[in-house]
PDB file of N, CA and C in Angstrom:
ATOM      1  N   UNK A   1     122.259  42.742 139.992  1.00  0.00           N
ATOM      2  CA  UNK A   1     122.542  43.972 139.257  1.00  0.00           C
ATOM      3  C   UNK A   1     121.812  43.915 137.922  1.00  0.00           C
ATOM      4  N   UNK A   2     121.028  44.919 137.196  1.00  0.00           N
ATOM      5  CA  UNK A   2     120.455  44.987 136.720  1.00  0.00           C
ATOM      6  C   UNK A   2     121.075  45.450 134.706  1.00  0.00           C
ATOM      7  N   UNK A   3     120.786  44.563 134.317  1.00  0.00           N
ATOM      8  CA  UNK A   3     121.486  45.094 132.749  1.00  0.00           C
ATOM      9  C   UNK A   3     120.723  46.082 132.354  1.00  0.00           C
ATOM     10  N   UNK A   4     121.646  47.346 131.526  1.00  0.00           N
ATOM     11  CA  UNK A   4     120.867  47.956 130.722  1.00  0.00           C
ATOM     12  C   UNK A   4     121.556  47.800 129.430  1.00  0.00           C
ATOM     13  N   UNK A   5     120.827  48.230 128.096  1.00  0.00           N
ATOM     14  CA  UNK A   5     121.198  47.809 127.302  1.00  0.00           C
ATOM     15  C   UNK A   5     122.003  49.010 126.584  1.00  0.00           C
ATOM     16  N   UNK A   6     123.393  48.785 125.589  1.00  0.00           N
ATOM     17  CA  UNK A   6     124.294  49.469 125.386  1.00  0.00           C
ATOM     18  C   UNK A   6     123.561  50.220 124.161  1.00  0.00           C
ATOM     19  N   UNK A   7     123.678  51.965 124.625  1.00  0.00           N
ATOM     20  CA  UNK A   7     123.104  52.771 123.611  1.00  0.00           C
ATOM     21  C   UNK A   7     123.486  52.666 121.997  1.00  0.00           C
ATOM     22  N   UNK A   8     122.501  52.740 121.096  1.00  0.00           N
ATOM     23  CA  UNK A   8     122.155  52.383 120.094  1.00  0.00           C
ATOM     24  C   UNK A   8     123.624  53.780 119.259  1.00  0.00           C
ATOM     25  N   UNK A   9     123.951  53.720 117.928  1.00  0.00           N
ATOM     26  CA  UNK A   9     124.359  54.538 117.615  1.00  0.00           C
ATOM     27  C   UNK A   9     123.713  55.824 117.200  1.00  0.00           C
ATOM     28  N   UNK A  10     122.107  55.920 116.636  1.00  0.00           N
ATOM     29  CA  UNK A  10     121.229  56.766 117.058  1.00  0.00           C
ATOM     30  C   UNK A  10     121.534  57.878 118.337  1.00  0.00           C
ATOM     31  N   UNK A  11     121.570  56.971 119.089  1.00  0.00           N
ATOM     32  CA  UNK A  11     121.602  57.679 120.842  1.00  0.00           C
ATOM     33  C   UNK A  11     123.008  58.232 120.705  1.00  0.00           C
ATOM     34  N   UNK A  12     124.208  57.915 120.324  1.00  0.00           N
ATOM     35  CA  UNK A  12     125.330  58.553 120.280  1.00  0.00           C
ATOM     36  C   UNK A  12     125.399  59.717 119.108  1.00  0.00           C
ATOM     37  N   UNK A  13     124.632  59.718 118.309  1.00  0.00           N
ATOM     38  CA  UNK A  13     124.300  60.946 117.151  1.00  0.00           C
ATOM     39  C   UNK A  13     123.669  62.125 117.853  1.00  0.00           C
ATOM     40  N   UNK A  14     122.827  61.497 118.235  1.00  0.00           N
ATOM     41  CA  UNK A  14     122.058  62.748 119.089  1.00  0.00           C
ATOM     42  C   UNK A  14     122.585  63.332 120.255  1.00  0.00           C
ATOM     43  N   UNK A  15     123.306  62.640 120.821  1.00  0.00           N
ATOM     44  CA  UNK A  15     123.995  63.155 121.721  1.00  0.00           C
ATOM     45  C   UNK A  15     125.306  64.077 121.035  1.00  0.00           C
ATOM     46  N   UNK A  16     125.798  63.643 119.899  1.00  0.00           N
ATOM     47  CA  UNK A  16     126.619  64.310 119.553  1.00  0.00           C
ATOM     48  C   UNK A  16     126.361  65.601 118.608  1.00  0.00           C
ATOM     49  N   UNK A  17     124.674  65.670 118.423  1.00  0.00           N
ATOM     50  CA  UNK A  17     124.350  66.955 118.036  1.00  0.00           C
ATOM     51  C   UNK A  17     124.308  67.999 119.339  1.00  0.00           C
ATOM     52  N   UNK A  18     123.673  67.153 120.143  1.00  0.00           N
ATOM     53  CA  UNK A  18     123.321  68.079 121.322  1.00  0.00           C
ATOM     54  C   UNK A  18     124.937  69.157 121.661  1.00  0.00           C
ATOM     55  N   UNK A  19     125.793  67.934 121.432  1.00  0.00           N
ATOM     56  CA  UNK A  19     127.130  68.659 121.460  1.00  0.00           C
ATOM     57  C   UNK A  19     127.582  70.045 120.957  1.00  0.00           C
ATOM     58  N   UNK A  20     126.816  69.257 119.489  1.00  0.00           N
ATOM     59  CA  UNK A  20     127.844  70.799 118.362  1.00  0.00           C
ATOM     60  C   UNK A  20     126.752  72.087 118.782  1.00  0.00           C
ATOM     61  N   UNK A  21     125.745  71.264 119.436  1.00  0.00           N
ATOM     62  CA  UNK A  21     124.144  73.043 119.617  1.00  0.00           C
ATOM     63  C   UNK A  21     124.643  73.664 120.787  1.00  0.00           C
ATOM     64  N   UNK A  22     125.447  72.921 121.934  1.00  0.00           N
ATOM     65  CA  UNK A  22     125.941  73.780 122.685  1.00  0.00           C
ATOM     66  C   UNK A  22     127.402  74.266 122.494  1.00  0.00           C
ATOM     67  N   UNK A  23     128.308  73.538 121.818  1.00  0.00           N
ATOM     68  CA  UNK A  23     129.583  74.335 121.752  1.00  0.00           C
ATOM     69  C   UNK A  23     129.112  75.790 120.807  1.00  0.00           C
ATOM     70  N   UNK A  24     127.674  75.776 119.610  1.00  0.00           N
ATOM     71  CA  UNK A  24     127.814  76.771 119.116  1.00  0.00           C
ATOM     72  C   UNK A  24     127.116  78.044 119.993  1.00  0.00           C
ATOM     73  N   UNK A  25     126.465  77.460 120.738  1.00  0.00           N
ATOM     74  CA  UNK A  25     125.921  78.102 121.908  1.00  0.00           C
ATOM     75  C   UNK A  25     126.983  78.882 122.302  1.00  0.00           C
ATOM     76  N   UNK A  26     127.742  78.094 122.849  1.00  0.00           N
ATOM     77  CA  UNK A  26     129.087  78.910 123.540  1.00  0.00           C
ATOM     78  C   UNK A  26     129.800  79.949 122.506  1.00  0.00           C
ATOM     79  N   UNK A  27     130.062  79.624 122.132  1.00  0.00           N
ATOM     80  CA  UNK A  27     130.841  80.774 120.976  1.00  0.00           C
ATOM     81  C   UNK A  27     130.021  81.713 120.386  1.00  0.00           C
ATOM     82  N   UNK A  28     128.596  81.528 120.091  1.00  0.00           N
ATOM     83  CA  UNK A  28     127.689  82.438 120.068  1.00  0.00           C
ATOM     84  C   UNK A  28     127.513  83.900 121.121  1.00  0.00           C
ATOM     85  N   UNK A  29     127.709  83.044 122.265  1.00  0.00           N
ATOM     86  CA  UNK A  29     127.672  83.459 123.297  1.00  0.00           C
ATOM     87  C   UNK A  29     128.967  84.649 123.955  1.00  0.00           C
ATOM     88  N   UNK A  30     130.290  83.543 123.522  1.00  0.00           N
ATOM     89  CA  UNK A  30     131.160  84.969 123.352  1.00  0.00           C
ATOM     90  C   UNK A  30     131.378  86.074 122.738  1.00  0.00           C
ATOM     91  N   UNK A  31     130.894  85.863 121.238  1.00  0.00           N
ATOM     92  CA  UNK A  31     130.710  86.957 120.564  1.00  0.00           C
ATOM     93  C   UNK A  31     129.449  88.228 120.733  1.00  0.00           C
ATOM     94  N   UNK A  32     128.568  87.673 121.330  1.00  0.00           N
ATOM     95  CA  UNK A  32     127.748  89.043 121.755  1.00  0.00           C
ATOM     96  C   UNK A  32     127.621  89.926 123.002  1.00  0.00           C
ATOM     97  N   UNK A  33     127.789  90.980 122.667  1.00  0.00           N
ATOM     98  CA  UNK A  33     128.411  92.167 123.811  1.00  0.00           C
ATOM     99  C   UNK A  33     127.236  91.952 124.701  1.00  0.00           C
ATOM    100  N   UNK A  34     125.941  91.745 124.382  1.00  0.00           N
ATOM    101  CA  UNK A  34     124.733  91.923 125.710  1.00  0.00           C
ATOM    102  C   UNK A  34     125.560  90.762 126.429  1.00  0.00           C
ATOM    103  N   UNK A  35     125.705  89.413 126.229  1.00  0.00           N
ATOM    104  CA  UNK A  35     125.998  89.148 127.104  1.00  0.00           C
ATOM    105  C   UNK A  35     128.033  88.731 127.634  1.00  0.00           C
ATOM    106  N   UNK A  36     128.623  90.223 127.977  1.00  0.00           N
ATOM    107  CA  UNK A  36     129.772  90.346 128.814  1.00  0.00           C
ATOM    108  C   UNK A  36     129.705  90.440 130.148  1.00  0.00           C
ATOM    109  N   UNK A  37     128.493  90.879 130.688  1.00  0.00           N
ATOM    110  CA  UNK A  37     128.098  90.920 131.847  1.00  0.00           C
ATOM    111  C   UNK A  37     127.985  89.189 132.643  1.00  0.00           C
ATOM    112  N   UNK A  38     127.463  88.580 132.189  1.00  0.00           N
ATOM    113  CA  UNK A  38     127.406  87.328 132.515  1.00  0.00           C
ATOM    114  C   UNK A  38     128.323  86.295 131.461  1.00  0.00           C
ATOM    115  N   UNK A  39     129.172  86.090 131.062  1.00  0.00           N
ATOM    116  CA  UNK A  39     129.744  85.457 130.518  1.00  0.00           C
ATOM    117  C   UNK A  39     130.286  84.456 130.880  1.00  0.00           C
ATOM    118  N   UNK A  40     131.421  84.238 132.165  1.00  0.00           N
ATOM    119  CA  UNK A  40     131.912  83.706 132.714  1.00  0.00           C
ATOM    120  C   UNK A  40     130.526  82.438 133.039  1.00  0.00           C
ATOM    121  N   UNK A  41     129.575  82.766 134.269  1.00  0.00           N
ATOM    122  CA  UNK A  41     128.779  81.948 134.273  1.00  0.00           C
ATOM    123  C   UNK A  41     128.217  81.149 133.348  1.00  0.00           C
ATOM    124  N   UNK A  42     128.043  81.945 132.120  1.00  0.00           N
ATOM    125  CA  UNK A  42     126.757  81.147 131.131  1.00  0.00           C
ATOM    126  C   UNK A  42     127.969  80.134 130.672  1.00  0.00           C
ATOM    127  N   UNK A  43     129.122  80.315 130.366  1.00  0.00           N
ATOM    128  CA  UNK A  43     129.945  79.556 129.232  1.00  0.00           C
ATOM    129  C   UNK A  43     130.282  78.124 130.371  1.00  0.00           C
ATOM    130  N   UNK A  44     129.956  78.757 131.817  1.00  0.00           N
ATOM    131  CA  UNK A  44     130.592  77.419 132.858  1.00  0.00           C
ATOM    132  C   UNK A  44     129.339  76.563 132.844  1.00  0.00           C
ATOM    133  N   UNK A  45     128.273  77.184 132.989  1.00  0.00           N
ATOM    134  CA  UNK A  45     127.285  76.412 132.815  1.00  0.00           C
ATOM    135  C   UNK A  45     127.112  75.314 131.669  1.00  0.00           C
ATOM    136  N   UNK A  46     126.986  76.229 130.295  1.00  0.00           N
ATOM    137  CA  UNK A  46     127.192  75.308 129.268  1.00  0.00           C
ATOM    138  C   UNK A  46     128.240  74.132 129.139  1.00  0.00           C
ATOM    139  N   UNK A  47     129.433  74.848 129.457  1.00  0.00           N
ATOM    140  CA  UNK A  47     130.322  73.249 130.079  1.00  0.00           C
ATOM    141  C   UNK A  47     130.264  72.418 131.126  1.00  0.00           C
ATOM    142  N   UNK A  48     129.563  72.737 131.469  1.00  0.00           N
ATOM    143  CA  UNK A  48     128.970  71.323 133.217  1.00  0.00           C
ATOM    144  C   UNK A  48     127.979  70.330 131.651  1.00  0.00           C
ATOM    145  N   UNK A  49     127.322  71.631 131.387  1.00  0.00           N
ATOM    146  CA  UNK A  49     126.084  70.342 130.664  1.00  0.00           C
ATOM    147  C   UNK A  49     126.873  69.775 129.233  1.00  0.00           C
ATOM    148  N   UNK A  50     127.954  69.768 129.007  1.00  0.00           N
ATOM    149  CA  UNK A  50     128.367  69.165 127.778  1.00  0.00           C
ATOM    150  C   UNK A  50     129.322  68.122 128.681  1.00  0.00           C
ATOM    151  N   UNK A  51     130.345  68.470 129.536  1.00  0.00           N
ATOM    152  CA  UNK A  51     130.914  67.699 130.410  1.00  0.00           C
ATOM    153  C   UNK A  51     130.238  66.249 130.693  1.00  0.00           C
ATOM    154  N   UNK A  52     128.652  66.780 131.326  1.00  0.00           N
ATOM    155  CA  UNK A  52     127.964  65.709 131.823  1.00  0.00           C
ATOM    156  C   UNK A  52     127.731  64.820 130.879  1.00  0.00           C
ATOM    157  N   UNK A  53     127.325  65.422 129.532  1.00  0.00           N
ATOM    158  CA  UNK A  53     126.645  64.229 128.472  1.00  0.00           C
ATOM    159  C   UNK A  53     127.723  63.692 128.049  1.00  0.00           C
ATOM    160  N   UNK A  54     129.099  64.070 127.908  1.00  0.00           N
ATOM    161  CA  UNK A  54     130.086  63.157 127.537  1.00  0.00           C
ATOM    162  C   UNK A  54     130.256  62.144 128.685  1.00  0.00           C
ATOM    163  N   UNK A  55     130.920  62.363 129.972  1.00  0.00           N
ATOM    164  CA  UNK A  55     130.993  61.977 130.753  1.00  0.00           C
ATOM    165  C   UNK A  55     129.430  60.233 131.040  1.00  0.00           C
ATOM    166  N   UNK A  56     128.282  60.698 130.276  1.00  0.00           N
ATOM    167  CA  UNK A  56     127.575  59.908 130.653  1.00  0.00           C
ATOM    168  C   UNK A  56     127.188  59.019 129.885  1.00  0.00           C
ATOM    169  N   UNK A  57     127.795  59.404 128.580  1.00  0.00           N
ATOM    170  CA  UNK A  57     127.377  58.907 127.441  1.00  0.00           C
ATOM    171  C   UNK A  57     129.067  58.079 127.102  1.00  0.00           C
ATOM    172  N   UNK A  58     129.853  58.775 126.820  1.00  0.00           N
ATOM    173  CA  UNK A  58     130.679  58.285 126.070  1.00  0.00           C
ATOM    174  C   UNK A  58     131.875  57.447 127.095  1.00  0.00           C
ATOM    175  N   UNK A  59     131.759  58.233 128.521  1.00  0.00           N
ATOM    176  CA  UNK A  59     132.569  57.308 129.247  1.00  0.00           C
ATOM    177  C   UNK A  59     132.125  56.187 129.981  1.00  0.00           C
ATOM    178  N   UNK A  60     130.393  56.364 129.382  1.00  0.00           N
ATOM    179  CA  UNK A  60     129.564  55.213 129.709  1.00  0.00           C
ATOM    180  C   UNK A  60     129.518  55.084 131.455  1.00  0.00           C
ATOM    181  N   UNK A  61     129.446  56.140 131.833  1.00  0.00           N
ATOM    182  CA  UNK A  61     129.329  56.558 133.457  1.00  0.00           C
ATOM    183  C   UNK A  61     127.543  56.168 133.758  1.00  0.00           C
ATOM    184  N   UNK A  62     126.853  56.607 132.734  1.00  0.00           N
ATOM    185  CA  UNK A  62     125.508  56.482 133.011  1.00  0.00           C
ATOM    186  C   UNK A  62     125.058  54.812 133.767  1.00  0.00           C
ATOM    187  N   UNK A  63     125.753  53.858 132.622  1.00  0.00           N
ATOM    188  CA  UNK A  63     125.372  52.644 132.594  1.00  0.00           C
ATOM    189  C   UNK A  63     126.134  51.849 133.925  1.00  0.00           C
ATOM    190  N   UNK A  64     126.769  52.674 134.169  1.00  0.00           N
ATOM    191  CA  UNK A  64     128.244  51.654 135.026  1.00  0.00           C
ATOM    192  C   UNK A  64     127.212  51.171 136.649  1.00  0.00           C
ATOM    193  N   UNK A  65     127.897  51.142 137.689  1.00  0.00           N
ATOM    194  CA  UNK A  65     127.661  50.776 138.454  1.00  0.00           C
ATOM    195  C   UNK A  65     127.939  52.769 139.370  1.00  0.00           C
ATOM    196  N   UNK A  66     126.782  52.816 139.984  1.00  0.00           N
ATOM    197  CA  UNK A  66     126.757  53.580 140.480  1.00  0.00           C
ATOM    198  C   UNK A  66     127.970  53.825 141.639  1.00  0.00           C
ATOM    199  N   UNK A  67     128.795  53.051 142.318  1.00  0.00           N
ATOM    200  CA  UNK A  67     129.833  53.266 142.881  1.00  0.00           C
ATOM    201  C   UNK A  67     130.895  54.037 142.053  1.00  0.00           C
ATOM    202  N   UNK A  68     131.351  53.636 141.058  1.00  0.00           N
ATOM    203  CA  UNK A  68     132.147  54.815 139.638  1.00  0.00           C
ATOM    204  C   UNK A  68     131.731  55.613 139.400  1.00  0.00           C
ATOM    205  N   UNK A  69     130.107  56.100 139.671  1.00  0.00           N
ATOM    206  CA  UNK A  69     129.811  57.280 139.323  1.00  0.00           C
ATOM    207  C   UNK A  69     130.540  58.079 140.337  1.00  0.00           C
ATOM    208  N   UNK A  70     129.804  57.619 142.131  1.00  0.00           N
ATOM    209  CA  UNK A  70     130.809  58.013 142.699  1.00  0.00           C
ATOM    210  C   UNK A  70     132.090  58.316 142.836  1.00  0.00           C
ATOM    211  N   UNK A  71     132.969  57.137 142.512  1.00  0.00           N
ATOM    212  CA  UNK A  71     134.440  57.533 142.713  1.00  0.00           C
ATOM    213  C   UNK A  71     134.355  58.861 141.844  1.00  0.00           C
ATOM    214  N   UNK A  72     133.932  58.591 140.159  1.00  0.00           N
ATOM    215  CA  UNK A  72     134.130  59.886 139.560  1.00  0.00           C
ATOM    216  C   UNK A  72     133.988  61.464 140.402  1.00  0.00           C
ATOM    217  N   UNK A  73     132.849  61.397 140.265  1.00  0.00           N
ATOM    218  CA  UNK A  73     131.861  62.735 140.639  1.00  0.00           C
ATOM    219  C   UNK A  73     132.398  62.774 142.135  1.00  0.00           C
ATOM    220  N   UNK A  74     133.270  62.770 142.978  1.00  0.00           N
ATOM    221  CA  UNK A  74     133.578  63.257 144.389  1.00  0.00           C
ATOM    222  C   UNK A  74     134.434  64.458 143.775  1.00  0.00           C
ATOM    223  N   UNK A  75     135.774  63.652 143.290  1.00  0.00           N
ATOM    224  CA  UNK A  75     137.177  64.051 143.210  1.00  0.00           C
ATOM    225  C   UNK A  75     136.944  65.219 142.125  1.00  0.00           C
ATOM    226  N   UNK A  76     135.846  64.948 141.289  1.00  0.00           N
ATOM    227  CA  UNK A  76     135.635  66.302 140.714  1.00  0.00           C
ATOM    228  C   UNK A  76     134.624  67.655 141.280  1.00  0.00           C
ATOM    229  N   UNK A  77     133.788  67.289 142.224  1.00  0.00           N
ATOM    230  CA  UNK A  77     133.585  68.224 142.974  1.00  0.00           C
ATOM    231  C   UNK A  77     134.374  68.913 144.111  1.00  0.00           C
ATOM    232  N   UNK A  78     134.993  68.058 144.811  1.00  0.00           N
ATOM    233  CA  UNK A  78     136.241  68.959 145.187  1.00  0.00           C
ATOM    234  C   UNK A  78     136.735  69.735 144.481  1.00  0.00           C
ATOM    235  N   UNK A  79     137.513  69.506 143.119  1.00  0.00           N
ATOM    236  CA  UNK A  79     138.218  70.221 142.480  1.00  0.00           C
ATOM    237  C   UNK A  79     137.451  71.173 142.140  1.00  0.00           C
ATOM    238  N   UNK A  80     136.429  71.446 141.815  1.00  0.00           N
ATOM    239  CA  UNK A  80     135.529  72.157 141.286  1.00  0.00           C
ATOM    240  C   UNK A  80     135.218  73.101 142.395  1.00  0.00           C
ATOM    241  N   UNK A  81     135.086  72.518 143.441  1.00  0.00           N
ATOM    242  CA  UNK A  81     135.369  73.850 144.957  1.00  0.00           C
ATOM    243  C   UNK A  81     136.669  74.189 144.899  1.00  0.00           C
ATOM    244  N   UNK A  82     137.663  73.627 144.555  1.00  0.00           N
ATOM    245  CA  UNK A  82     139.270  74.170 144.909  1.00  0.00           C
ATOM    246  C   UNK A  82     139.119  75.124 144.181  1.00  0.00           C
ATOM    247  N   UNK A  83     138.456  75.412 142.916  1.00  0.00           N
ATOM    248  CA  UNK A  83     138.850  76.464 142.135  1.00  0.00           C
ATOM    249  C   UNK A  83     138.335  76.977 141.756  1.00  0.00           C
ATOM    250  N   UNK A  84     136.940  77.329 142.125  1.00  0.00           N
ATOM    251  CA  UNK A  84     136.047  78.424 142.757  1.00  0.00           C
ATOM    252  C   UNK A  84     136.477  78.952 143.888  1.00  0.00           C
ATOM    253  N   UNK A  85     137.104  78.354 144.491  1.00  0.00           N
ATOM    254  CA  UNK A  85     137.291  79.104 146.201  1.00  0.00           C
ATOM    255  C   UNK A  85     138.853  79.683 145.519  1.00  0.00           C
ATOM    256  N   UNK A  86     139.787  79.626 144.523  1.00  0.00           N
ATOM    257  CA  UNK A  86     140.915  80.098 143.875  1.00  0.00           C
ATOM    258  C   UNK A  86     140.210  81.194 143.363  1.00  0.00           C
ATOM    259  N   UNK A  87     140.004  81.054 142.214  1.00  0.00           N
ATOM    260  CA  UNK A  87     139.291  81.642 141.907  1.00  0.00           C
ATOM    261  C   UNK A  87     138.993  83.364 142.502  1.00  0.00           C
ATOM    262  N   UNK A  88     137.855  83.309 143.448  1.00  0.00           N
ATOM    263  CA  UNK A  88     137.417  84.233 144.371  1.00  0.00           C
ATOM    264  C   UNK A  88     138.689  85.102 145.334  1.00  0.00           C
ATOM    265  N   UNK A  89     139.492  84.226 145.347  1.00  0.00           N
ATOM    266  CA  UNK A  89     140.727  84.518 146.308  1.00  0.00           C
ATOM    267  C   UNK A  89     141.809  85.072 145.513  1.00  0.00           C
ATOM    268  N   UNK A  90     141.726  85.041 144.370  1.00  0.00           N
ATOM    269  CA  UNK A  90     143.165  85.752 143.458  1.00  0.00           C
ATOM    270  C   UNK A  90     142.067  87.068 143.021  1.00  0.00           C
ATOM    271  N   UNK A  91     140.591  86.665 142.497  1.00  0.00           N
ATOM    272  CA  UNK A  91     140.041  88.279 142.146  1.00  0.00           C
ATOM    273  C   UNK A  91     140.177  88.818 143.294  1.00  0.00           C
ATOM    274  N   UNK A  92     139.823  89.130 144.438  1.00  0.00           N
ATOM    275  CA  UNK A  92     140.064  89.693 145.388  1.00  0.00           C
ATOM    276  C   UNK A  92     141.301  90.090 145.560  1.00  0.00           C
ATOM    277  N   UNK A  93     142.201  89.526 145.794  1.00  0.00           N
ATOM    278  CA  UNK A  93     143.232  90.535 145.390  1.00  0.00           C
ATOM    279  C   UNK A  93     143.505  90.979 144.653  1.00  0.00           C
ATOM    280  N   UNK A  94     143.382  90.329 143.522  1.00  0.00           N
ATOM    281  CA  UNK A  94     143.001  91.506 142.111  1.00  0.00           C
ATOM    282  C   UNK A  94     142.409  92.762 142.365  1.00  0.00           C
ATOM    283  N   UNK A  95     141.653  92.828 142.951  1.00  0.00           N
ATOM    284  CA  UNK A  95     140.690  94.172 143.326  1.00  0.00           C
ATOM    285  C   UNK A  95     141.554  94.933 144.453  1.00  0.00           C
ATOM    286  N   UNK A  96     141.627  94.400 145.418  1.00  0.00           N
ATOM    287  CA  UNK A  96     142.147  94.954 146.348  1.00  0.00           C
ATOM    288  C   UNK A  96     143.428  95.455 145.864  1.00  0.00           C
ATOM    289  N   UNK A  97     144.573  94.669 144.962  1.00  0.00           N
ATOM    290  CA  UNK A  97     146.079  95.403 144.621  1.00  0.00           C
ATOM    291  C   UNK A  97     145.201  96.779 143.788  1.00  0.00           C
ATOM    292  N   UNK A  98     144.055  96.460 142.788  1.00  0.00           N
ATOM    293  CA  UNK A  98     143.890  97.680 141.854  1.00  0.00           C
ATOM    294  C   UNK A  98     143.272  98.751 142.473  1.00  0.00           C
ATOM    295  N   UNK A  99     142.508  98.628 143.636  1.00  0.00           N
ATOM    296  CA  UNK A  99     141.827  99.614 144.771  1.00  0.00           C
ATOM    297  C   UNK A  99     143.182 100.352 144.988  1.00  0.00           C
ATOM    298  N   UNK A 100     144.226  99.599 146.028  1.00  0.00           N
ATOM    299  CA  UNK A 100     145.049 100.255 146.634  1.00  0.00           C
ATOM    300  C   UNK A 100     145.788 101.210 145.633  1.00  0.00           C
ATOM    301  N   UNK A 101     146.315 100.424 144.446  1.00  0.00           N
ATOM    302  CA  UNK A 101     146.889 101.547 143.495  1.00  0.00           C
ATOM    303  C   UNK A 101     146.335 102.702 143.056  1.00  0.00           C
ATOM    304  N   UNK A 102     145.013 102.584 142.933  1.00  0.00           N
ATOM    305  CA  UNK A 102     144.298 104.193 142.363  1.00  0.00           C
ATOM    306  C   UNK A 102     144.235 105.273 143.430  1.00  0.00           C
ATOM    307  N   UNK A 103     144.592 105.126 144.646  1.00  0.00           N
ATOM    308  CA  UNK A 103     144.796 106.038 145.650  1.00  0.00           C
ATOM    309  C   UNK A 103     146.426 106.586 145.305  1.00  0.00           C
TER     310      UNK A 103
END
């Protein structure tokens, strides 16, 4: 197994700018009306990619042994289908109870 060497505090600065450029991203992002149309997506997106750099950086997932990446990253893609596929299944009836009522 191969050592890598434990990131410098440099590497944890920068990573923790990258942080504050996308949380302001995000909130940037809620506040402007062009984008309400896509909102939902852009703000999930931006949290996969802040998720990941913590997740790789700070829970030190990057460095580990690729089997932990695994265990990690399964149990959260499931979940991550459980509730997208929720998700889709409560708007839909959302729509469908508000369809039926306007008749």
């Amino acid at each position: 197994m191969n050592e890598q060497s434990h990131p410098t505090a440099g590497v944890y600065l920068r990573v923790a700018a990258v942080l504050v450029i996308l949380t302001v991203l995000e909130v940037g992002v809620f506040y402007v009306p062009a984008f309400r149309a896509v909102l939902v997506p852009v703000l999930l997106v931006l949290s996969a990619a802040k998720f990941t750099l913590v997740a790789m950086f700070y829970m030190h997932l990057r460095a580990d042994s690729k089997f932990f990446t695994f265990l990690f990253g399964v149990p959260l893609l499931l979940a991550v289908g459980v509730m997208v596929a929720l998700l889709f299944l409560f708007l839909g009836a959302l729509t469908l109870r508000g369809a039926a009522g306007a008749g």
